[in-house]
PDB file of N, CA and C in Angstrom:
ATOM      1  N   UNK A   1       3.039  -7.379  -4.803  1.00  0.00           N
ATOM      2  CA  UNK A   1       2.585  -8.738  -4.948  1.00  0.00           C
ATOM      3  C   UNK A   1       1.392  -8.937  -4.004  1.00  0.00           C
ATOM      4  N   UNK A   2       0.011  -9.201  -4.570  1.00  0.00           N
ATOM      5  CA  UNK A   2      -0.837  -9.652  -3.593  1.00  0.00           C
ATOM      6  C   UNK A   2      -0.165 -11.477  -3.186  1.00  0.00           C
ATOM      7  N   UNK A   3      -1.320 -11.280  -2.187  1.00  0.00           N
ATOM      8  CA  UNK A   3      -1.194 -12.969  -1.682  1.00  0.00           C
ATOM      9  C   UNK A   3      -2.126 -13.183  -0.722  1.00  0.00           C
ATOM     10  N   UNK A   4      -3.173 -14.169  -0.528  1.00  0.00           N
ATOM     11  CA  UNK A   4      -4.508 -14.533  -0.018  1.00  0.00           C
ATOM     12  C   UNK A   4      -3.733 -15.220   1.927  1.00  0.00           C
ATOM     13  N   UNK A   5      -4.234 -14.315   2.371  1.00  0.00           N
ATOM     14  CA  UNK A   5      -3.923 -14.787   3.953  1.00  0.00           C
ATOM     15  C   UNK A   5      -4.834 -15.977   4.304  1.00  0.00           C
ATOM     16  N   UNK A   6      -4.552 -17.595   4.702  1.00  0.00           N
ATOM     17  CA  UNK A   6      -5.349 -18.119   5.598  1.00  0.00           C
ATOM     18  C   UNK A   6      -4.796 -18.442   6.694  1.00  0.00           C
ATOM     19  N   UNK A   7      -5.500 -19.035   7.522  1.00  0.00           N
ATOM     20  CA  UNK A   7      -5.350 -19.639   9.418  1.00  0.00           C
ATOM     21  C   UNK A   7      -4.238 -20.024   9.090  1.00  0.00           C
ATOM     22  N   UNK A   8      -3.295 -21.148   8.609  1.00  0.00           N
ATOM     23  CA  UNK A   8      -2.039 -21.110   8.616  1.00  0.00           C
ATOM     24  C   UNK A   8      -0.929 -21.073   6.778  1.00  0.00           C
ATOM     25  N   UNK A   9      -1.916 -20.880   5.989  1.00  0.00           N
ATOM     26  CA  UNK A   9      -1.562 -20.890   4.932  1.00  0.00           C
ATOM     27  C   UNK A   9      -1.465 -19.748   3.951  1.00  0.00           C
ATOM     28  N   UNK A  10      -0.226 -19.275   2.805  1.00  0.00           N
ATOM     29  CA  UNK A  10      -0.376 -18.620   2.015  1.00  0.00           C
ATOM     30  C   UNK A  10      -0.859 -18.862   1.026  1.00  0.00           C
ATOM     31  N   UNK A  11      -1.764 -18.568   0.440  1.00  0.00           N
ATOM     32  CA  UNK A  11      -2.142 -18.392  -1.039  1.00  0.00           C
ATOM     33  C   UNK A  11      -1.637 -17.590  -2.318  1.00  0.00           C
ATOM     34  N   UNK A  12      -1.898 -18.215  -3.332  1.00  0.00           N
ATOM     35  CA  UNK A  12      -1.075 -17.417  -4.570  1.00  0.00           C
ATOM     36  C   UNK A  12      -3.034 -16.595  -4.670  1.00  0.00           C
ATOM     37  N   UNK A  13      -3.532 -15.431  -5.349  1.00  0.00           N
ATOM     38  CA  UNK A  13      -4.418 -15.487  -5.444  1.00  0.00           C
ATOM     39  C   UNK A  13      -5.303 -16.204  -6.909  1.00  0.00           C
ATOM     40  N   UNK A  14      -4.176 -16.560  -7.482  1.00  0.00           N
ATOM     41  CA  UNK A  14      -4.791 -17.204  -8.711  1.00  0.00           C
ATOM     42  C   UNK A  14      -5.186 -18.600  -8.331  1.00  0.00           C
ATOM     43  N   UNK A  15      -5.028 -19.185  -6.979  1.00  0.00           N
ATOM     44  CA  UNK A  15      -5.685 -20.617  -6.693  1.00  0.00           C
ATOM     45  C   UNK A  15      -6.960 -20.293  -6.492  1.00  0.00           C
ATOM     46  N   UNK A  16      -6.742 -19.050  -5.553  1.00  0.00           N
ATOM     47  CA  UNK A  16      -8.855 -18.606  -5.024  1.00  0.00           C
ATOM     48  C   UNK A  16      -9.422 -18.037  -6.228  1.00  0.00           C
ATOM     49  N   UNK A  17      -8.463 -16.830  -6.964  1.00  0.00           N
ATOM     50  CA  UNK A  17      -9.532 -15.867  -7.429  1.00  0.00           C
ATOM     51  C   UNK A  17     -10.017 -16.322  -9.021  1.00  0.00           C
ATOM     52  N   UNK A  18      -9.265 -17.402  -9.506  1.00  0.00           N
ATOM     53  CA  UNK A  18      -9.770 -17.971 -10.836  1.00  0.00           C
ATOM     54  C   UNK A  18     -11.071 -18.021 -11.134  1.00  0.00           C
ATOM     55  N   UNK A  19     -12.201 -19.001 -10.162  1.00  0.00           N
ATOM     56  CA  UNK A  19     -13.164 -18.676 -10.090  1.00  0.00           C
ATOM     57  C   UNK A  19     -14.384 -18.069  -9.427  1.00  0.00           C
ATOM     58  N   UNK A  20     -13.576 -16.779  -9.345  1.00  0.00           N
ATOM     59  CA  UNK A  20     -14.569 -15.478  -8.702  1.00  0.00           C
ATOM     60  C   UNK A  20     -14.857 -15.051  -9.636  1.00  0.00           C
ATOM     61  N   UNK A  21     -16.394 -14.797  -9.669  1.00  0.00           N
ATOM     62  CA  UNK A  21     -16.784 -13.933 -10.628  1.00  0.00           C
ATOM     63  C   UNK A  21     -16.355 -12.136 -10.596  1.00  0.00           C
ATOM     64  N   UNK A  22     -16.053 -12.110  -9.849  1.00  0.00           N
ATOM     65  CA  UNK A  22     -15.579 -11.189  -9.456  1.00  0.00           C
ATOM     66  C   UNK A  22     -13.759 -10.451  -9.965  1.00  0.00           C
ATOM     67  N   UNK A  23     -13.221 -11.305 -10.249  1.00  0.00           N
ATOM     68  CA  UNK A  23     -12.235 -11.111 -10.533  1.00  0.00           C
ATOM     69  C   UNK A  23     -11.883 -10.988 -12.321  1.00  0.00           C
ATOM     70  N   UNK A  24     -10.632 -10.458 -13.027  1.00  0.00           N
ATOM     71  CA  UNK A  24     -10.949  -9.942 -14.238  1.00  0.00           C
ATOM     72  C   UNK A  24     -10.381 -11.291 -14.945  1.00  0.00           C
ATOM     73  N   UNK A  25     -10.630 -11.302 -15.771  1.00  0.00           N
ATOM     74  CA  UNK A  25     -10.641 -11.787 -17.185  1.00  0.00           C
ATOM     75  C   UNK A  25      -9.423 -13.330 -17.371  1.00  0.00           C
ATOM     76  N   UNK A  26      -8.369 -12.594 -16.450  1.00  0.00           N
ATOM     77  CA  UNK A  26      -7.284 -13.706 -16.119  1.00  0.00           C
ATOM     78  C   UNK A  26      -7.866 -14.606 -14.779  1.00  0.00           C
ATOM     79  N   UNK A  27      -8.499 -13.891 -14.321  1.00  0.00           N
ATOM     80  CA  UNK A  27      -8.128 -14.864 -13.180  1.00  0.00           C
ATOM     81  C   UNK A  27      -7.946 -14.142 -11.645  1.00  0.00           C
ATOM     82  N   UNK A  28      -7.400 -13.041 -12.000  1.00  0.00           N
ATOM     83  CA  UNK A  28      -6.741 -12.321 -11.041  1.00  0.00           C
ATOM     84  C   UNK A  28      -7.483 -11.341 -10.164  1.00  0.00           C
ATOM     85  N   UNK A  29      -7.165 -10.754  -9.371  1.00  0.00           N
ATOM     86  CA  UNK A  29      -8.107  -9.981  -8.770  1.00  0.00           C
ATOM     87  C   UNK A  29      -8.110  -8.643  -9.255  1.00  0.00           C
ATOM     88  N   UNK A  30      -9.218  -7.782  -8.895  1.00  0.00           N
ATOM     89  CA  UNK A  30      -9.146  -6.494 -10.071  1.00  0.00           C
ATOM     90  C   UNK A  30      -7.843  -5.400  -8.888  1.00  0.00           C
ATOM     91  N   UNK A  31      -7.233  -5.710  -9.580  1.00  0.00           N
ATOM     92  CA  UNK A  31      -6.428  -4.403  -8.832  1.00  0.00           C
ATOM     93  C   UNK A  31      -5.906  -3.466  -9.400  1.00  0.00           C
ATOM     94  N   UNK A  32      -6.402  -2.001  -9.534  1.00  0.00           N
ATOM     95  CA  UNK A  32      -6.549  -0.809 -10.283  1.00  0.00           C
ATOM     96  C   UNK A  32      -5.517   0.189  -9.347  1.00  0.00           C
ATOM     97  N   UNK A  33      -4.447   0.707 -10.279  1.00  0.00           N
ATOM     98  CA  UNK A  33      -3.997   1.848  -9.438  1.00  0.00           C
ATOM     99  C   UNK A  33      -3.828   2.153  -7.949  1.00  0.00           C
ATOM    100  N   UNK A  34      -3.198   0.694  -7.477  1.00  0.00           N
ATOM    101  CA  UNK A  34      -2.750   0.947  -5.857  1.00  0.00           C
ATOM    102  C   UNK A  34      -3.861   0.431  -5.450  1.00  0.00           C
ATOM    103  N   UNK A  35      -5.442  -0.133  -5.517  1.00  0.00           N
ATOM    104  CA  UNK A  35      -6.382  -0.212  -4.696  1.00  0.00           C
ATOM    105  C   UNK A  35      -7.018  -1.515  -5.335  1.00  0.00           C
ATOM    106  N   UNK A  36      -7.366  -2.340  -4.043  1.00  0.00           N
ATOM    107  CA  UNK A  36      -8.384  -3.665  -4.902  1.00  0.00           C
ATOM    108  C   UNK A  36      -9.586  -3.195  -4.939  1.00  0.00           C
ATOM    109  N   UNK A  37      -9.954  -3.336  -6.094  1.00  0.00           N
ATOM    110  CA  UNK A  37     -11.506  -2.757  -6.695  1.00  0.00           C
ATOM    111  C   UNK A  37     -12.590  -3.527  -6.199  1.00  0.00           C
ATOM    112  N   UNK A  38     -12.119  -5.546  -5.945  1.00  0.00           N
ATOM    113  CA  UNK A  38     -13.289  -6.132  -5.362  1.00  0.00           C
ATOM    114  C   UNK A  38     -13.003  -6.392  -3.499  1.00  0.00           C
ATOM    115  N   UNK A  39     -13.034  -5.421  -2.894  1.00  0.00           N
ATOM    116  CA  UNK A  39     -12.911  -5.431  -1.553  1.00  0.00           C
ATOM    117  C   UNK A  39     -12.542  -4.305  -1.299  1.00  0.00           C
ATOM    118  N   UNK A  40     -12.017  -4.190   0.466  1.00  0.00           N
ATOM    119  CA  UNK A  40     -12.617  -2.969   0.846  1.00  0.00           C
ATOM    120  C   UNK A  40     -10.939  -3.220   1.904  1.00  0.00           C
ATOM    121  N   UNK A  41     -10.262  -2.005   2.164  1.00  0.00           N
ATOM    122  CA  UNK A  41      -9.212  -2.300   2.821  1.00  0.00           C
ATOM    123  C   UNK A  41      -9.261  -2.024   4.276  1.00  0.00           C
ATOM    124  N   UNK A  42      -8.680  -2.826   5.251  1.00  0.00           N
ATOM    125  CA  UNK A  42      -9.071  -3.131   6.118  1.00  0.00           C
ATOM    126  C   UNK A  42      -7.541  -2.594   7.303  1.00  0.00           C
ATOM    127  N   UNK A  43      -6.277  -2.585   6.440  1.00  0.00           N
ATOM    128  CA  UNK A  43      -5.513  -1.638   7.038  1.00  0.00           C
ATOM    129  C   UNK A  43      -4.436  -1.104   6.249  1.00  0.00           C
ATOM    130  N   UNK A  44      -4.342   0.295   6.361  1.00  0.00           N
ATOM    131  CA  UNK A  44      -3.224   0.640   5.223  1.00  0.00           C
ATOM    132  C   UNK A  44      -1.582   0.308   5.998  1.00  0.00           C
ATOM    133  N   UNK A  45      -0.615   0.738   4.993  1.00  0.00           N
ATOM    134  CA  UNK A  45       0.530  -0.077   4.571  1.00  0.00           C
ATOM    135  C   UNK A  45       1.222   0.813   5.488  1.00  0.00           C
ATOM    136  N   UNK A  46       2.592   0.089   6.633  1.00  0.00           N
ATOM    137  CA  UNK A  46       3.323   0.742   7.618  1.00  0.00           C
ATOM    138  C   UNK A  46       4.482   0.345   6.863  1.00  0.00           C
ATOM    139  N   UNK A  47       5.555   0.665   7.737  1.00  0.00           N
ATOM    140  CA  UNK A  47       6.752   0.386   7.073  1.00  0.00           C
ATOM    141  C   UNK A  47       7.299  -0.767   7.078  1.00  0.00           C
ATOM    142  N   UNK A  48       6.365  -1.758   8.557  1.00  0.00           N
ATOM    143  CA  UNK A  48       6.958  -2.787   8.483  1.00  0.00           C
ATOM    144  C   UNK A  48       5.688  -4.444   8.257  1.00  0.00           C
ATOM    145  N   UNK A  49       4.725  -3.784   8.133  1.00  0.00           N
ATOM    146  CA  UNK A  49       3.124  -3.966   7.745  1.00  0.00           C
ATOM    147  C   UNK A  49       2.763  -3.772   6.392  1.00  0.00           C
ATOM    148  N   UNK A  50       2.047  -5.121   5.887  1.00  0.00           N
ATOM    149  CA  UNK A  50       1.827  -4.613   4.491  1.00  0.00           C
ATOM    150  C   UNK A  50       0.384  -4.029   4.623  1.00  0.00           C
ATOM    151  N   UNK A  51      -0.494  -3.782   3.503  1.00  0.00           N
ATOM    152  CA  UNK A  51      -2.038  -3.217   3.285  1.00  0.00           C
ATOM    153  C   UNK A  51      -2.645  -4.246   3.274  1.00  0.00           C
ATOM    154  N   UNK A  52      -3.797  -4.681   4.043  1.00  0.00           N
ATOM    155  CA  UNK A  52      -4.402  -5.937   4.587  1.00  0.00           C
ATOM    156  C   UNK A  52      -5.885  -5.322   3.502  1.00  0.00           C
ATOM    157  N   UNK A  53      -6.543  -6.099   3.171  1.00  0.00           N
ATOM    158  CA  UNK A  53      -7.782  -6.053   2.612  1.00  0.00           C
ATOM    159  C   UNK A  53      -8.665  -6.901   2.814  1.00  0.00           C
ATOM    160  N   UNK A  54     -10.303  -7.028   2.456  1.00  0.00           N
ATOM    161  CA  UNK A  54     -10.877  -7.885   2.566  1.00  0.00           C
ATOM    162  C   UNK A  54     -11.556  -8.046   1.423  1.00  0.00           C
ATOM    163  N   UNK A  55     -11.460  -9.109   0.584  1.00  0.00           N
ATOM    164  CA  UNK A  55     -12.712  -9.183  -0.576  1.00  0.00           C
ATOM    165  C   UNK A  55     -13.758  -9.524  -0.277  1.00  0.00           C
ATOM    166  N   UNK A  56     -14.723  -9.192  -1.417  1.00  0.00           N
ATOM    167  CA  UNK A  56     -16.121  -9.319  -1.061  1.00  0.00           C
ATOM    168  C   UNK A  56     -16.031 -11.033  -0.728  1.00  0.00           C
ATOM    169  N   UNK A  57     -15.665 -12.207  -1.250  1.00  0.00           N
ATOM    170  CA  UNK A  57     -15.692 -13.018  -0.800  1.00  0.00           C
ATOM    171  C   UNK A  57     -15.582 -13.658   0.880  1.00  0.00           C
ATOM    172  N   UNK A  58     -14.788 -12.433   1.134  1.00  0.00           N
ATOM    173  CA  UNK A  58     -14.317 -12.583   2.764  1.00  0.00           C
ATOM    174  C   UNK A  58     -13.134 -13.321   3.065  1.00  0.00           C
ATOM    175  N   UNK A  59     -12.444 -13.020   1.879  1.00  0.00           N
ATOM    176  CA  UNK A  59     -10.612 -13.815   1.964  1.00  0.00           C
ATOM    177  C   UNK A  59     -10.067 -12.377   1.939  1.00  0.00           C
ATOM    178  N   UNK A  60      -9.056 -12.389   3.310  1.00  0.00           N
ATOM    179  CA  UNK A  60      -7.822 -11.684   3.747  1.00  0.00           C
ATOM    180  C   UNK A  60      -7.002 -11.525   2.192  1.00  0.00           C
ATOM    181  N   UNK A  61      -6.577 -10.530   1.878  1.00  0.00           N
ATOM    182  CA  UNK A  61      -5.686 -10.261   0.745  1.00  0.00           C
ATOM    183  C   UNK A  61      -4.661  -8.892   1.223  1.00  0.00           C
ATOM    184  N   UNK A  62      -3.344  -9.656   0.943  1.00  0.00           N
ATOM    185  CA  UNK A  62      -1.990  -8.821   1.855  1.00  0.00           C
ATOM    186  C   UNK A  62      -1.538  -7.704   0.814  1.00  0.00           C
ATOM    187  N   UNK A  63      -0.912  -6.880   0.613  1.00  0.00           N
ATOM    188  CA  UNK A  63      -0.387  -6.051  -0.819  1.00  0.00           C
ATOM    189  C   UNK A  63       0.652  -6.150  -0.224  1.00  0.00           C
ATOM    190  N   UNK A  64       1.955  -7.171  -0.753  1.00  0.00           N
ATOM    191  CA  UNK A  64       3.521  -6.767  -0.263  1.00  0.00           C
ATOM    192  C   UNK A  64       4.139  -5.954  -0.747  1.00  0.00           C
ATOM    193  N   UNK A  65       4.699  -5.424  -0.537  1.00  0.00           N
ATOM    194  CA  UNK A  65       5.276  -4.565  -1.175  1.00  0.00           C
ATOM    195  C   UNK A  65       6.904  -4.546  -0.339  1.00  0.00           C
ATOM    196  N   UNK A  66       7.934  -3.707  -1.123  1.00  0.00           N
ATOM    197  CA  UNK A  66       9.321  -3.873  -0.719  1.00  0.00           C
ATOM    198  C   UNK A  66       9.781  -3.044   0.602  1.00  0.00           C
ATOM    199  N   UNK A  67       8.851  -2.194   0.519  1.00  0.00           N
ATOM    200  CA  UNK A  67       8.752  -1.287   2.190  1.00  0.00           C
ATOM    201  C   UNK A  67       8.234  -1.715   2.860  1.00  0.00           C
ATOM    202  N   UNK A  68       6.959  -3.194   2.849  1.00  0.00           N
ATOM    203  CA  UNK A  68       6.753  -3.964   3.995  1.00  0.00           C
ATOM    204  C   UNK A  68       7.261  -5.123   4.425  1.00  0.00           C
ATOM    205  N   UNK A  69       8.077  -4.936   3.255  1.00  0.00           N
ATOM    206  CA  UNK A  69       8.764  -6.551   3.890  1.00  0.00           C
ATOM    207  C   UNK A  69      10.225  -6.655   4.633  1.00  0.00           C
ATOM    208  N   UNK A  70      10.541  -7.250   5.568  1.00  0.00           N
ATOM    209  CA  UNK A  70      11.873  -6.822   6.251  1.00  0.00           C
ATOM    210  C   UNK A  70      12.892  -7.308   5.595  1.00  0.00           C
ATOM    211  N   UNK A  71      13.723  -6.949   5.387  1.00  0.00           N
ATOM    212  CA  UNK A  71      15.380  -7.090   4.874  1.00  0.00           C
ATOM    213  C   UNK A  71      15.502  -8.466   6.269  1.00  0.00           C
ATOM    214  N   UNK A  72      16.663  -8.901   5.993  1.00  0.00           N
ATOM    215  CA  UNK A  72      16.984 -10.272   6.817  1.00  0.00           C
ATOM    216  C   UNK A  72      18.054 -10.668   6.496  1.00  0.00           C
ATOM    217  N   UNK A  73      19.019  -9.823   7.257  1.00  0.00           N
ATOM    218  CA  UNK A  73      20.452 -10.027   7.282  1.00  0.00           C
ATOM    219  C   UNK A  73      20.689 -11.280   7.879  1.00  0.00           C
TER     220      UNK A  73
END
C-alpha cells in the first residue's frame, strides 16, 4: 500500500496524485514491479521501516508493506 507522508498528516495518494501529470491514467502513481517509476527512492525497506521515496513533485511516498508494519499485540 503506498501512502503520501506529510508534517503531521497521512495521505491516500489518490487525493495528491489525481492531478499529476505524472501519474497513470487512474489517478494513481506509476508503480511498476516493486519500484515508483515517478520518483526516486530515498530509503529501502527494513523489517521494521517501510521504503520511503520521493516524487518528482517532492511528496514523501511510504511503500507499506506487511514486513514493515508492526504486529500490535
Amino acid at each position: 500500500m503506498l501512502v503520501i507522508l506529510m508534517d503531521e498528516q497521512i495521505l491516500s495518494p489518490k487525493q495528491v496524485c489525481q492531478n499529476c501529470l505524472l501519474a497513470d491514467r487512474s489517478g494513481s502513481p506509476r508503480w511498476r514491479q516493486g519500484h515508483l517509476c515517478c520518483g526516486k527512492m530515498l530509503r529501502g525497506c527494513s523489517e521494521q521501516q517501510p521504503e520511503l521515496y520521493e516524487c518528482q513533485m517532492g511528496f514523501c511516498v511510504a511503500h507499506l508493506s506487511a514486513k514493515s508494519m508492526p504486529i500490535i499485540q
